[in-house]
PDB file of N, CA and C in Angstrom:
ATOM      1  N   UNK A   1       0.838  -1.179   0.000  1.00  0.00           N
ATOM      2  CA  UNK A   1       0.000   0.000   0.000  1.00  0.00           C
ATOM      3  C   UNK A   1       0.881   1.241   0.000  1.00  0.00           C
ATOM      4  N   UNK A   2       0.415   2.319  -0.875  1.00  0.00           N
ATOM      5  CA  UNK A   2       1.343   3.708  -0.627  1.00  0.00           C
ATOM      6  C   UNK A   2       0.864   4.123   0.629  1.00  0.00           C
ATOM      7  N   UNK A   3       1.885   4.950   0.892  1.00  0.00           N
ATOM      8  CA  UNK A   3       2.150   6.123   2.214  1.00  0.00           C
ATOM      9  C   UNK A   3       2.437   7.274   1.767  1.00  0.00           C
ATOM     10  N   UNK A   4       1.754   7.988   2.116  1.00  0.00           N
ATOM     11  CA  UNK A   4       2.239   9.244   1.793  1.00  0.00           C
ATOM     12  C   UNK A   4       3.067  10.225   2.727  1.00  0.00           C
ATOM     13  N   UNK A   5       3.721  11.290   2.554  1.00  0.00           N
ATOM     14  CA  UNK A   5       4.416  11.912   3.219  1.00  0.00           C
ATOM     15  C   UNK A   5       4.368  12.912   4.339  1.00  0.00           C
ATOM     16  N   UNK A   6       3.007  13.418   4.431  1.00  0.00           N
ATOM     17  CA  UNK A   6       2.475  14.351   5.343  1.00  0.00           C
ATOM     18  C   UNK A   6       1.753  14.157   6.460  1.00  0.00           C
ATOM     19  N   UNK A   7       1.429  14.357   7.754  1.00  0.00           N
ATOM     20  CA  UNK A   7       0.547  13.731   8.465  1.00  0.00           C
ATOM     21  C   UNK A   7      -0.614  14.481   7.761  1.00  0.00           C
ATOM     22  N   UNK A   8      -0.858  15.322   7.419  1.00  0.00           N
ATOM     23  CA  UNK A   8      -2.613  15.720   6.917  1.00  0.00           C
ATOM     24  C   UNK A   8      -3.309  14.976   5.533  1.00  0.00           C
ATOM     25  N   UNK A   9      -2.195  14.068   4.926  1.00  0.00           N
ATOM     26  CA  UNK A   9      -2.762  13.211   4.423  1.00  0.00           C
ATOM     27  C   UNK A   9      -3.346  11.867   4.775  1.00  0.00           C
ATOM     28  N   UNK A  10      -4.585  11.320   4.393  1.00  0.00           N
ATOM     29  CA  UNK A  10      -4.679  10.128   4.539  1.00  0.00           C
ATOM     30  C   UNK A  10      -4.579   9.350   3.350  1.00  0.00           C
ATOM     31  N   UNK A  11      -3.841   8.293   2.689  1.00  0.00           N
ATOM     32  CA  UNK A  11      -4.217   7.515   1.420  1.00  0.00           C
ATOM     33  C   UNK A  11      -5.112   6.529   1.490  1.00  0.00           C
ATOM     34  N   UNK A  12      -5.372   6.163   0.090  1.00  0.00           N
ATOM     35  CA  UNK A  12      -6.236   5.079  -0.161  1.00  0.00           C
ATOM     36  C   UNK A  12      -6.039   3.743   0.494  1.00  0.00           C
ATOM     37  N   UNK A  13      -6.770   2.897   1.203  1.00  0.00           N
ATOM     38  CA  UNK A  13      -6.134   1.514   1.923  1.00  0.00           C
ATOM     39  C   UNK A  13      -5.950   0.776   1.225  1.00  0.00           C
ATOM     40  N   UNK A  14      -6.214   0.712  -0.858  1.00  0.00           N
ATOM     41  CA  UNK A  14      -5.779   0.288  -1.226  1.00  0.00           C
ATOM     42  C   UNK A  14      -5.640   0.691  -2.412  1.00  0.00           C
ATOM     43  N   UNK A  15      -5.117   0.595  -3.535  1.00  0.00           N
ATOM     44  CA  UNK A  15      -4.559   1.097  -4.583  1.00  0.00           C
ATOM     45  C   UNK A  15      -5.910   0.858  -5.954  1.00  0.00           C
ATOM     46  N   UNK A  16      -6.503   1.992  -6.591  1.00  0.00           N
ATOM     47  CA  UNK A  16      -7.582   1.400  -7.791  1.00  0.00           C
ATOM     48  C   UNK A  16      -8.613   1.454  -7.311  1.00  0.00           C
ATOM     49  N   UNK A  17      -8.977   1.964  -5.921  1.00  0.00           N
ATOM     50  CA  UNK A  17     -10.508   2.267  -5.149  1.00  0.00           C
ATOM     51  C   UNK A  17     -11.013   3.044  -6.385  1.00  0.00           C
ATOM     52  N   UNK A  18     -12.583   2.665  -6.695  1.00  0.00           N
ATOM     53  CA  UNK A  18     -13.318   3.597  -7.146  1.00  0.00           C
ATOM     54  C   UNK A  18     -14.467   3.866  -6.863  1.00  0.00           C
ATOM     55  N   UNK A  19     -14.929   4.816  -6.956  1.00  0.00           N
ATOM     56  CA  UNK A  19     -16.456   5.411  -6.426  1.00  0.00           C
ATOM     57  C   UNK A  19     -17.121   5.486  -7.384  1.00  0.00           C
ATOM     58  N   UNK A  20     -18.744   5.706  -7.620  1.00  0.00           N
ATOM     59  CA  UNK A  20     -19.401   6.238  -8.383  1.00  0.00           C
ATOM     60  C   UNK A  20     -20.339   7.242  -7.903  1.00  0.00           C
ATOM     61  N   UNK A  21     -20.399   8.535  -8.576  1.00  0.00           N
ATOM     62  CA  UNK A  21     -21.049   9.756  -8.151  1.00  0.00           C
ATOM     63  C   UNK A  21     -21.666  10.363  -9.340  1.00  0.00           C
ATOM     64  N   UNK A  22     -22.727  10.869  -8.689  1.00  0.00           N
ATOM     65  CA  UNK A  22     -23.601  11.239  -9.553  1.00  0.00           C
ATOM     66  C   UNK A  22     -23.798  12.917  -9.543  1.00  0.00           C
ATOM     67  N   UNK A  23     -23.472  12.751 -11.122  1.00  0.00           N
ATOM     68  CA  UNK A  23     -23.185  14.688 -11.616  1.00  0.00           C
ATOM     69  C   UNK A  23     -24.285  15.350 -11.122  1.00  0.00           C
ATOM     70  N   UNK A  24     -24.541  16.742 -11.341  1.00  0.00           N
ATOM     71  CA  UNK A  24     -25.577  17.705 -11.446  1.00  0.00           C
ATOM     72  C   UNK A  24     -26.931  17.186 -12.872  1.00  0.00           C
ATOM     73  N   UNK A  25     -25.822  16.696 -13.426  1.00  0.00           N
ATOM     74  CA  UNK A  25     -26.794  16.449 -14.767  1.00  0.00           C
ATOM     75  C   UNK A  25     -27.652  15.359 -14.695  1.00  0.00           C
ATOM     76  N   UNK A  26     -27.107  14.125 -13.443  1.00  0.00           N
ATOM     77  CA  UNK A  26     -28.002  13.339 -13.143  1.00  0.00           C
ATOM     78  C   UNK A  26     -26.810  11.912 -13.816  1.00  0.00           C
ATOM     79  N   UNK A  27     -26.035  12.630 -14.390  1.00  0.00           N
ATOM     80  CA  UNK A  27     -25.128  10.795 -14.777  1.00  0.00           C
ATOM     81  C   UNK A  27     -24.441  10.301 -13.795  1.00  0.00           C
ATOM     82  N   UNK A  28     -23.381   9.179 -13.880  1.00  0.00           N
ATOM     83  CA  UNK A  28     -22.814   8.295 -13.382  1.00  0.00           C
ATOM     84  C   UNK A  28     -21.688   8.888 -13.780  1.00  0.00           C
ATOM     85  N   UNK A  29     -20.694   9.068 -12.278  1.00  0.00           N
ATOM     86  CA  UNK A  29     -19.204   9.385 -12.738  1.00  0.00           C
ATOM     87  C   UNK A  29     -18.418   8.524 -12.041  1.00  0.00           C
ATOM     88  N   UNK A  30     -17.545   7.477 -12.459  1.00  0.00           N
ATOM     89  CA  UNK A  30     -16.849   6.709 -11.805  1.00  0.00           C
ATOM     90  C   UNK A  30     -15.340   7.429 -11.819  1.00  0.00           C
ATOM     91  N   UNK A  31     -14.606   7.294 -10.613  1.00  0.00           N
ATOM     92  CA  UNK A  31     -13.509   8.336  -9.774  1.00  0.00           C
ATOM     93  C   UNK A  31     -12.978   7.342  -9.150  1.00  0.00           C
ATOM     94  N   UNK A  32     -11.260   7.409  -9.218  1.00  0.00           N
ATOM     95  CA  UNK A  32     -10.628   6.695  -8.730  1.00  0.00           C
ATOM     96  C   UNK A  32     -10.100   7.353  -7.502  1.00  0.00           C
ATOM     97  N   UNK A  33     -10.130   6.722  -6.382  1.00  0.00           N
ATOM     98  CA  UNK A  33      -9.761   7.843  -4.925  1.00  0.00           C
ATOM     99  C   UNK A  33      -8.189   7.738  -4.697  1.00  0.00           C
ATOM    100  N   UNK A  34      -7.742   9.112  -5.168  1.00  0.00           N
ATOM    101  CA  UNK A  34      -5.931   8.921  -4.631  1.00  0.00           C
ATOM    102  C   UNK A  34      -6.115   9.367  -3.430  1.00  0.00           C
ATOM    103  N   UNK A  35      -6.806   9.835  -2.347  1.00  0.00           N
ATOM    104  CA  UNK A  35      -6.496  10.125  -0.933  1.00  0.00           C
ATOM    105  C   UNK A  35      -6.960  11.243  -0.327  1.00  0.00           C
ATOM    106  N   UNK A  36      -6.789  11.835   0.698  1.00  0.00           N
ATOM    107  CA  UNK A  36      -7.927  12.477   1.359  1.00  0.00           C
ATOM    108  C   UNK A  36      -6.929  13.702   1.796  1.00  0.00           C
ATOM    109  N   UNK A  37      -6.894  14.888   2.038  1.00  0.00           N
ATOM    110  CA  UNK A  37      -5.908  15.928   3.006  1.00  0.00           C
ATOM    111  C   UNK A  37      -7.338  16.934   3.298  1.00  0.00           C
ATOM    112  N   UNK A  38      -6.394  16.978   4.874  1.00  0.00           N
ATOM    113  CA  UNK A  38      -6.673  17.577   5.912  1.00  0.00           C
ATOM    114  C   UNK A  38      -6.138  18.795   5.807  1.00  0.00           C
ATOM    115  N   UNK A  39      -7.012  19.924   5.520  1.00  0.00           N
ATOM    116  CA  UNK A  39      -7.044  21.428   5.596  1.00  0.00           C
ATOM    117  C   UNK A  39      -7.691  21.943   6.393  1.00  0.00           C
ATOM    118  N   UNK A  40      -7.007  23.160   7.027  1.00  0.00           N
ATOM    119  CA  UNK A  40      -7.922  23.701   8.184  1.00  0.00           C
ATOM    120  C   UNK A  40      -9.450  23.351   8.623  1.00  0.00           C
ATOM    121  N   UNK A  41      -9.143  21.859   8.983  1.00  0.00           N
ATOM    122  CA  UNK A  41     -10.559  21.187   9.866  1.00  0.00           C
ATOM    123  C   UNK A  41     -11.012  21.063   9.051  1.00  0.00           C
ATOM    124  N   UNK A  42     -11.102  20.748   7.599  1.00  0.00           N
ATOM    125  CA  UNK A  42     -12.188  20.309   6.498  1.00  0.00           C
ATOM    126  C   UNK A  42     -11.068  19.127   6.030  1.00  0.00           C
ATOM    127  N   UNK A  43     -11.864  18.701   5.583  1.00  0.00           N
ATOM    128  CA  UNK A  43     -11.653  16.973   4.875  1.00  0.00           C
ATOM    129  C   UNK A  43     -11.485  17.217   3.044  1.00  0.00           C
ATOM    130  N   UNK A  44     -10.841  16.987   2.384  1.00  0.00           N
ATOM    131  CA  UNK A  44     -10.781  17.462   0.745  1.00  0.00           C
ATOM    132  C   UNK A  44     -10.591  16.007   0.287  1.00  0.00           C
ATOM    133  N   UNK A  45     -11.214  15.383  -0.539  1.00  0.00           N
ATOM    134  CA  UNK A  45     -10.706  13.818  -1.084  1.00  0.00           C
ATOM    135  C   UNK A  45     -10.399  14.441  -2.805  1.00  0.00           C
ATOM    136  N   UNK A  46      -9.185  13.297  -2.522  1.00  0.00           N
ATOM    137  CA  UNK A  46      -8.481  13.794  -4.605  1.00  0.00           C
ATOM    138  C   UNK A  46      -9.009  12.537  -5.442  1.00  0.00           C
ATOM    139  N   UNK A  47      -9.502  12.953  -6.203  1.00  0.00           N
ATOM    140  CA  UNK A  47      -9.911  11.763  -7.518  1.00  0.00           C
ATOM    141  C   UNK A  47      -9.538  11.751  -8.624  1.00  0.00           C
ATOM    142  N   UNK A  48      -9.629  10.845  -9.597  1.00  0.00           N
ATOM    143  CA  UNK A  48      -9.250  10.545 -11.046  1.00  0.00           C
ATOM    144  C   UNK A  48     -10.154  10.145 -11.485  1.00  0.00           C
ATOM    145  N   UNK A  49     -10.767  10.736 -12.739  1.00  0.00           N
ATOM    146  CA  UNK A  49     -12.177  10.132 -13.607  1.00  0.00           C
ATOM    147  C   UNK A  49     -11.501   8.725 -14.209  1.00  0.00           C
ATOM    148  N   UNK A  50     -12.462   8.026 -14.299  1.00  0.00           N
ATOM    149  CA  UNK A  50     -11.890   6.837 -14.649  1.00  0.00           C
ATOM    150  C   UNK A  50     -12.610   6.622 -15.949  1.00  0.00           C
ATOM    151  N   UNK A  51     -12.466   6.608 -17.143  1.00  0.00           N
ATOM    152  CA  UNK A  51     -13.242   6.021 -18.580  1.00  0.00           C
ATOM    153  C   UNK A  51     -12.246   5.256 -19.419  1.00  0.00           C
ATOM    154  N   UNK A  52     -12.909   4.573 -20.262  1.00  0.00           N
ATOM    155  CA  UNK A  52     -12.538   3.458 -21.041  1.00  0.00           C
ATOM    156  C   UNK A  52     -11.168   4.034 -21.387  1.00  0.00           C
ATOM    157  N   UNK A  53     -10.873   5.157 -21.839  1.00  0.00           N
ATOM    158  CA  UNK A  53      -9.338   5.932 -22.423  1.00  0.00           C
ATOM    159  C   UNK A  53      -8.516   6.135 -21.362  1.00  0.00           C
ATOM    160  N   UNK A  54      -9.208   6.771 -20.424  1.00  0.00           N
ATOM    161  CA  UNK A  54      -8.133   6.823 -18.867  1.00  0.00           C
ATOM    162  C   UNK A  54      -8.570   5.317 -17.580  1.00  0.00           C
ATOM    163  N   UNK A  55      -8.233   4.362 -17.958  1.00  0.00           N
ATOM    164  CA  UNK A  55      -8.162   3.441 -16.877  1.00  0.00           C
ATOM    165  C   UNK A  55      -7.757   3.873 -15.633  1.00  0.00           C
ATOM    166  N   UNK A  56      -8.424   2.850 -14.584  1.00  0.00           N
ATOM    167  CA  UNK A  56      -7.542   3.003 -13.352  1.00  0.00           C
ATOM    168  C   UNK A  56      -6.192   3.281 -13.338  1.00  0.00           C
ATOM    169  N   UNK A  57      -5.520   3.875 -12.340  1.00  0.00           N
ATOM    170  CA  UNK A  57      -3.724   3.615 -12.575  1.00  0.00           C
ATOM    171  C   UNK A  57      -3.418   4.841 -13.407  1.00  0.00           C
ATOM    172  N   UNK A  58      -4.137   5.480 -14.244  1.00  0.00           N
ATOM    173  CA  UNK A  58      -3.976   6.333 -15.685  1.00  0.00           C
ATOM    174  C   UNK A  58      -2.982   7.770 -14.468  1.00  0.00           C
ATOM    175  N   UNK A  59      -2.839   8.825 -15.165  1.00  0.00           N
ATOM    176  CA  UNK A  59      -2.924   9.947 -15.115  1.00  0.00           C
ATOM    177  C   UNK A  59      -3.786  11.187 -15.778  1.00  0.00           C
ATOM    178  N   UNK A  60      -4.234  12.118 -15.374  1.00  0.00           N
ATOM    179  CA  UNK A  60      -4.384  13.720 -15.579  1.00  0.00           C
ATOM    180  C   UNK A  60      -5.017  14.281 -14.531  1.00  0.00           C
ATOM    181  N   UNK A  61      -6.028  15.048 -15.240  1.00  0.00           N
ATOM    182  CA  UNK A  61      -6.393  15.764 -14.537  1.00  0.00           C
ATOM    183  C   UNK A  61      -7.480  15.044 -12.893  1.00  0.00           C
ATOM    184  N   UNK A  62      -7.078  16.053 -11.715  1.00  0.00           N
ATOM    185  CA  UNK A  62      -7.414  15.619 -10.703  1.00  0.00           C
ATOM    186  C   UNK A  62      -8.643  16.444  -9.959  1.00  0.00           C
ATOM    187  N   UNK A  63      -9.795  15.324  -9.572  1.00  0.00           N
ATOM    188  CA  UNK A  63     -10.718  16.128  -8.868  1.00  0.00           C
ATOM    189  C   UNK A  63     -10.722  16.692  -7.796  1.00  0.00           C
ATOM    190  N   UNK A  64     -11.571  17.484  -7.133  1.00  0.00           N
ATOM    191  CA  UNK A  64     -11.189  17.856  -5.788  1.00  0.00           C
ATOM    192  C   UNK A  64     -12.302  18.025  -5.057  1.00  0.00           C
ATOM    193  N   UNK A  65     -13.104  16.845  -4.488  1.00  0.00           N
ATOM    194  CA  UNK A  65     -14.554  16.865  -3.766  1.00  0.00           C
ATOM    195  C   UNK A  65     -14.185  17.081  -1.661  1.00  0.00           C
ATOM    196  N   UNK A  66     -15.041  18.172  -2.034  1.00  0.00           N
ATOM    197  CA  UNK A  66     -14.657  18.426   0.039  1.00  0.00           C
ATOM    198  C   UNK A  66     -16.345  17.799   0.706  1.00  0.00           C
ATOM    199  N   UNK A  67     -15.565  17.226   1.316  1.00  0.00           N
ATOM    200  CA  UNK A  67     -16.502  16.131   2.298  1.00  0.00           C
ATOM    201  C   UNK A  67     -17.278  16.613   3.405  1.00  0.00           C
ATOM    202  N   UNK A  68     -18.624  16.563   2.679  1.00  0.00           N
ATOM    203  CA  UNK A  68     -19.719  17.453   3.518  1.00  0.00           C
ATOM    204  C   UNK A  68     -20.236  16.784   4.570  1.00  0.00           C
ATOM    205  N   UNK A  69     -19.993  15.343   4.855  1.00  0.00           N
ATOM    206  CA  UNK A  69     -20.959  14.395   5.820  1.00  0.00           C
ATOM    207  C   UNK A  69     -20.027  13.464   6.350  1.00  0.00           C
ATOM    208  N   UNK A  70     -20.011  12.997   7.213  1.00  0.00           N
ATOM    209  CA  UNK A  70     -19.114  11.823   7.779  1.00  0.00           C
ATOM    210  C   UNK A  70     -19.919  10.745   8.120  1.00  0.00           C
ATOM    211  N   UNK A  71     -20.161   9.745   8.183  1.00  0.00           N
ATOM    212  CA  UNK A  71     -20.962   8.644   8.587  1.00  0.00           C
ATOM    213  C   UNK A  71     -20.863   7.922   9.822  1.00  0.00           C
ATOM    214  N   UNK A  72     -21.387   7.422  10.606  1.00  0.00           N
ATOM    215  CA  UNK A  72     -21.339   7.143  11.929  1.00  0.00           C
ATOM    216  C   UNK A  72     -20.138   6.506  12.677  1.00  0.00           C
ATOM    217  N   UNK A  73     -19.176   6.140  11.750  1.00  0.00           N
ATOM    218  CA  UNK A  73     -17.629   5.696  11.996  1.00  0.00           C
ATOM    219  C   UNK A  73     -17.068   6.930  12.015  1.00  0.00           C
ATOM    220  N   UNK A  74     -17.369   7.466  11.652  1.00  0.00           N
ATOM    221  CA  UNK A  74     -16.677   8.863  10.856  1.00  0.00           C
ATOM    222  C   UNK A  74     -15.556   8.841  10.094  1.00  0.00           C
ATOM    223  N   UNK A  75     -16.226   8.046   8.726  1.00  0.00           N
ATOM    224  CA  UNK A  75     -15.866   7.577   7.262  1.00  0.00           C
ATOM    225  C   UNK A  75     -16.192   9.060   6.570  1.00  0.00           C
ATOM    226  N   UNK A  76     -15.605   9.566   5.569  1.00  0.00           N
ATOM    227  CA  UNK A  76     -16.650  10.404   4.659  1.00  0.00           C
ATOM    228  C   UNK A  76     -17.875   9.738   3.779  1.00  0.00           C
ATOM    229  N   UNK A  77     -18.920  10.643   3.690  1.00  0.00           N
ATOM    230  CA  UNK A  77     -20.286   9.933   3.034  1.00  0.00           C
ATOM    231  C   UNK A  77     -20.753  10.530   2.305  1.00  0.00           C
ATOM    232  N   UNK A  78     -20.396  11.962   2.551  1.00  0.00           N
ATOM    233  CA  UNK A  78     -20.939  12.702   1.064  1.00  0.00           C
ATOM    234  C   UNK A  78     -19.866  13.722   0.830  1.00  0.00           C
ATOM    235  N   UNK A  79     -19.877  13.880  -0.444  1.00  0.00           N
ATOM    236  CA  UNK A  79     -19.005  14.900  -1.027  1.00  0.00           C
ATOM    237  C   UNK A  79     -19.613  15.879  -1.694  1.00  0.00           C
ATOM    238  N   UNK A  80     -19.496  17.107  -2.216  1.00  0.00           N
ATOM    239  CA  UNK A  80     -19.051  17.916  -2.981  1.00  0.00           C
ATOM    240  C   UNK A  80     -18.187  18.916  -3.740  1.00  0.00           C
ATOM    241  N   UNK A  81     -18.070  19.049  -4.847  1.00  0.00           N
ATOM    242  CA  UNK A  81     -17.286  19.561  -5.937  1.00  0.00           C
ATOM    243  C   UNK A  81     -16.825  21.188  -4.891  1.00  0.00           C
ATOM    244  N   UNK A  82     -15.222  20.749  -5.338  1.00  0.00           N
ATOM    245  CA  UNK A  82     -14.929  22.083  -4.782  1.00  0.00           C
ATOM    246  C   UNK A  82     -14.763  23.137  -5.215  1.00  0.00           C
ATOM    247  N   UNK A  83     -15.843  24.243  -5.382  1.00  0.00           N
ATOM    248  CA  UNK A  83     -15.730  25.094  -6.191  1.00  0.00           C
ATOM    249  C   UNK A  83     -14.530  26.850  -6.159  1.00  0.00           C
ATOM    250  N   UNK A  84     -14.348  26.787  -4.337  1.00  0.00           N
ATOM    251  CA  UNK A  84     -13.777  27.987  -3.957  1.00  0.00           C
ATOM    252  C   UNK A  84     -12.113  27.785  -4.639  1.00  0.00           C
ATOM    253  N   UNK A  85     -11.986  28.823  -5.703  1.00  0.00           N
ATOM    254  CA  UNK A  85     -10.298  28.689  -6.614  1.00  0.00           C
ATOM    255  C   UNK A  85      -9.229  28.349  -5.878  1.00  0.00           C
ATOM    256  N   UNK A  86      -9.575  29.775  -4.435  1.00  0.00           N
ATOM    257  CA  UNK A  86      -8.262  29.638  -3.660  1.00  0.00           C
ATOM    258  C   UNK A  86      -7.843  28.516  -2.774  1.00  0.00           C
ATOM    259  N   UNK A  87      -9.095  28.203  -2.450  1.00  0.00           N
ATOM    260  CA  UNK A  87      -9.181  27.101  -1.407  1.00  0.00           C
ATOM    261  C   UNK A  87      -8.589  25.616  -2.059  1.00  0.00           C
ATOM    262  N   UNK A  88      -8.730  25.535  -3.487  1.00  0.00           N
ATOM    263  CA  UNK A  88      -8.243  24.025  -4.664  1.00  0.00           C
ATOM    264  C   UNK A  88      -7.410  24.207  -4.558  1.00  0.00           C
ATOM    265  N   UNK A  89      -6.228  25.520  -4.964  1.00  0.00           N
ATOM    266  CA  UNK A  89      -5.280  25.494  -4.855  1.00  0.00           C
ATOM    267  C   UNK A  89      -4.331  25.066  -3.725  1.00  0.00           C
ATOM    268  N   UNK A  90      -4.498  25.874  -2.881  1.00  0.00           N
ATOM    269  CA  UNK A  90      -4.482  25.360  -1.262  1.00  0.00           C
ATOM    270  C   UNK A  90      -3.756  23.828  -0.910  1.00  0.00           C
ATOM    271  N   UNK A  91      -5.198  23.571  -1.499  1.00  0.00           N
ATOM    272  CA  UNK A  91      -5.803  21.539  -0.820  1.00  0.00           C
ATOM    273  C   UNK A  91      -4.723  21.120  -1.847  1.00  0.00           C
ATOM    274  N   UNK A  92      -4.515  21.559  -3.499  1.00  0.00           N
ATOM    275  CA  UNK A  92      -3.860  20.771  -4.257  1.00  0.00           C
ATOM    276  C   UNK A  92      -2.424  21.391  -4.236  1.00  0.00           C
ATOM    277  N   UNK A  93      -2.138  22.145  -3.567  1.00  0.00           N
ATOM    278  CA  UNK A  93      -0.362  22.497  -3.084  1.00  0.00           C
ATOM    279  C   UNK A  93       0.047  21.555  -2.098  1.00  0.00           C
ATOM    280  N   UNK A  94      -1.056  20.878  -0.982  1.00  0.00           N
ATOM    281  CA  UNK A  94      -0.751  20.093  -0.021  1.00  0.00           C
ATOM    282  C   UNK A  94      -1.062  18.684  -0.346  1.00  0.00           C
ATOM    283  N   UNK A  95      -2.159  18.243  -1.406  1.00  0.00           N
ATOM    284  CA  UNK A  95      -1.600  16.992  -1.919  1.00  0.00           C
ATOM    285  C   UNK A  95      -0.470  16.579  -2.829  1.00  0.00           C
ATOM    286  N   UNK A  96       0.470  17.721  -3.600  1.00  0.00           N
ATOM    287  CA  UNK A  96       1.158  17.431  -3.855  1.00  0.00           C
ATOM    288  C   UNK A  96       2.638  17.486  -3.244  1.00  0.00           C
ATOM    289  N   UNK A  97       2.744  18.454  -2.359  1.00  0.00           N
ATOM    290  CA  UNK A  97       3.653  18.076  -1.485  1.00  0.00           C
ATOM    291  C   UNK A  97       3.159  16.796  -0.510  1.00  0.00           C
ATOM    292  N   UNK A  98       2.163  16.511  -0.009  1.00  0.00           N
ATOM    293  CA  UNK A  98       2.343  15.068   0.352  1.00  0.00           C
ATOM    294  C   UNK A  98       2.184  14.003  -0.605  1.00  0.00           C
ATOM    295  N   UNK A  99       2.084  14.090  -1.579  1.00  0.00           N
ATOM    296  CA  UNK A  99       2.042  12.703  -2.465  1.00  0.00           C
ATOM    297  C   UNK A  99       3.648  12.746  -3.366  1.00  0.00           C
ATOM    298  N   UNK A 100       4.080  13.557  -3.186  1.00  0.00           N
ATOM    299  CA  UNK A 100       5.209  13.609  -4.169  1.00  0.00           C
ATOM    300  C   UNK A 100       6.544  12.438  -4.810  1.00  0.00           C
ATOM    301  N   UNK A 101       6.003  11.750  -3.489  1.00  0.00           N
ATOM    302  CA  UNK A 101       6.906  10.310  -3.968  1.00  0.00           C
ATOM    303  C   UNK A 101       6.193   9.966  -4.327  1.00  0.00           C
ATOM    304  N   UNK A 102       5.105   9.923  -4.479  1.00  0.00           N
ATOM    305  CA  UNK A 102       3.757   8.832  -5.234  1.00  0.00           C
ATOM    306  C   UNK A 102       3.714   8.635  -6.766  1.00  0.00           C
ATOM    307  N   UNK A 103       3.115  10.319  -6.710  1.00  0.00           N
ATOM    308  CA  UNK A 103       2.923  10.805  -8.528  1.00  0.00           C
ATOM    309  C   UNK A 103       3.801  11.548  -9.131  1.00  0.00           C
ATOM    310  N   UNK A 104       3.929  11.612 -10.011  1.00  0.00           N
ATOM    311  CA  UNK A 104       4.702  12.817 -10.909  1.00  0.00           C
ATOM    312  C   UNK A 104       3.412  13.586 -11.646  1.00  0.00           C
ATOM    313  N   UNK A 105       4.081  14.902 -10.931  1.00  0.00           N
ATOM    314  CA  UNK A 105       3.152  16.190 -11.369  1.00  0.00           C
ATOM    315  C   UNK A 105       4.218  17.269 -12.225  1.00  0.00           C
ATOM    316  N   UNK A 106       4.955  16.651 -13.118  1.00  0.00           N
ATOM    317  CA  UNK A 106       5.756  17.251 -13.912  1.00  0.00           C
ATOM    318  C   UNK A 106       5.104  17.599 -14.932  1.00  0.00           C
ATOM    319  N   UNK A 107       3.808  16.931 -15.241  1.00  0.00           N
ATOM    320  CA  UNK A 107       3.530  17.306 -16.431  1.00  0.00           C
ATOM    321  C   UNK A 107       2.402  18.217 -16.918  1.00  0.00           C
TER     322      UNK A 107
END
């Protein structure tokens, strides 16, 4: 299993997790979960769309859903799309300094 480098990260428990979530438009979006960071007391989970061209495992572009609900373990249970600019940036300066042995974001 990866580890990542930061304590405000948590990773995936296992590698190729995917979710399915459902757009505004009402479709099916299947998202591969690279891991979760901890920003000032909010929860941010990072994803990868997953389709027939980008498989699991793939690279690009990365989602950024902040976790509105926790479930009685206190798992996350619901998400939404993170829309505040400064705040993505933020969450995605600190998943990539903690994932940085993981992925390459060179590109």
């Amino acid at each position: 299993m990866r580890q990542g480098s930061a304590p405000n990260f948590c990773p995936p428990v296992e590698e190729g997790v995917t979710f399915t979530f459902q757009d505004e438009a009402g479709e099916l979006v299947e998202l591969e979960f690279l891991g979760l960071i901890l920003h000032n007391n909010r929860r941010y989970g990072f994803f990868f769309p997953v389709t027939e061209d980008a498989p699991v495992g793939s690279s690009g572009q990365v989602i950024i859903l902040e976790v509105t609900e926790l479930d009685e373990e206190g798992q996350p249970f619901e998400f939404e799309l993170l829309v505040d600019e400064g705040i993505a940036e933020e969450v995605y300066e600190d998943f990539r300094e903690a994932t940085k042995d993981l992925y390459d974001f060179s590109s």
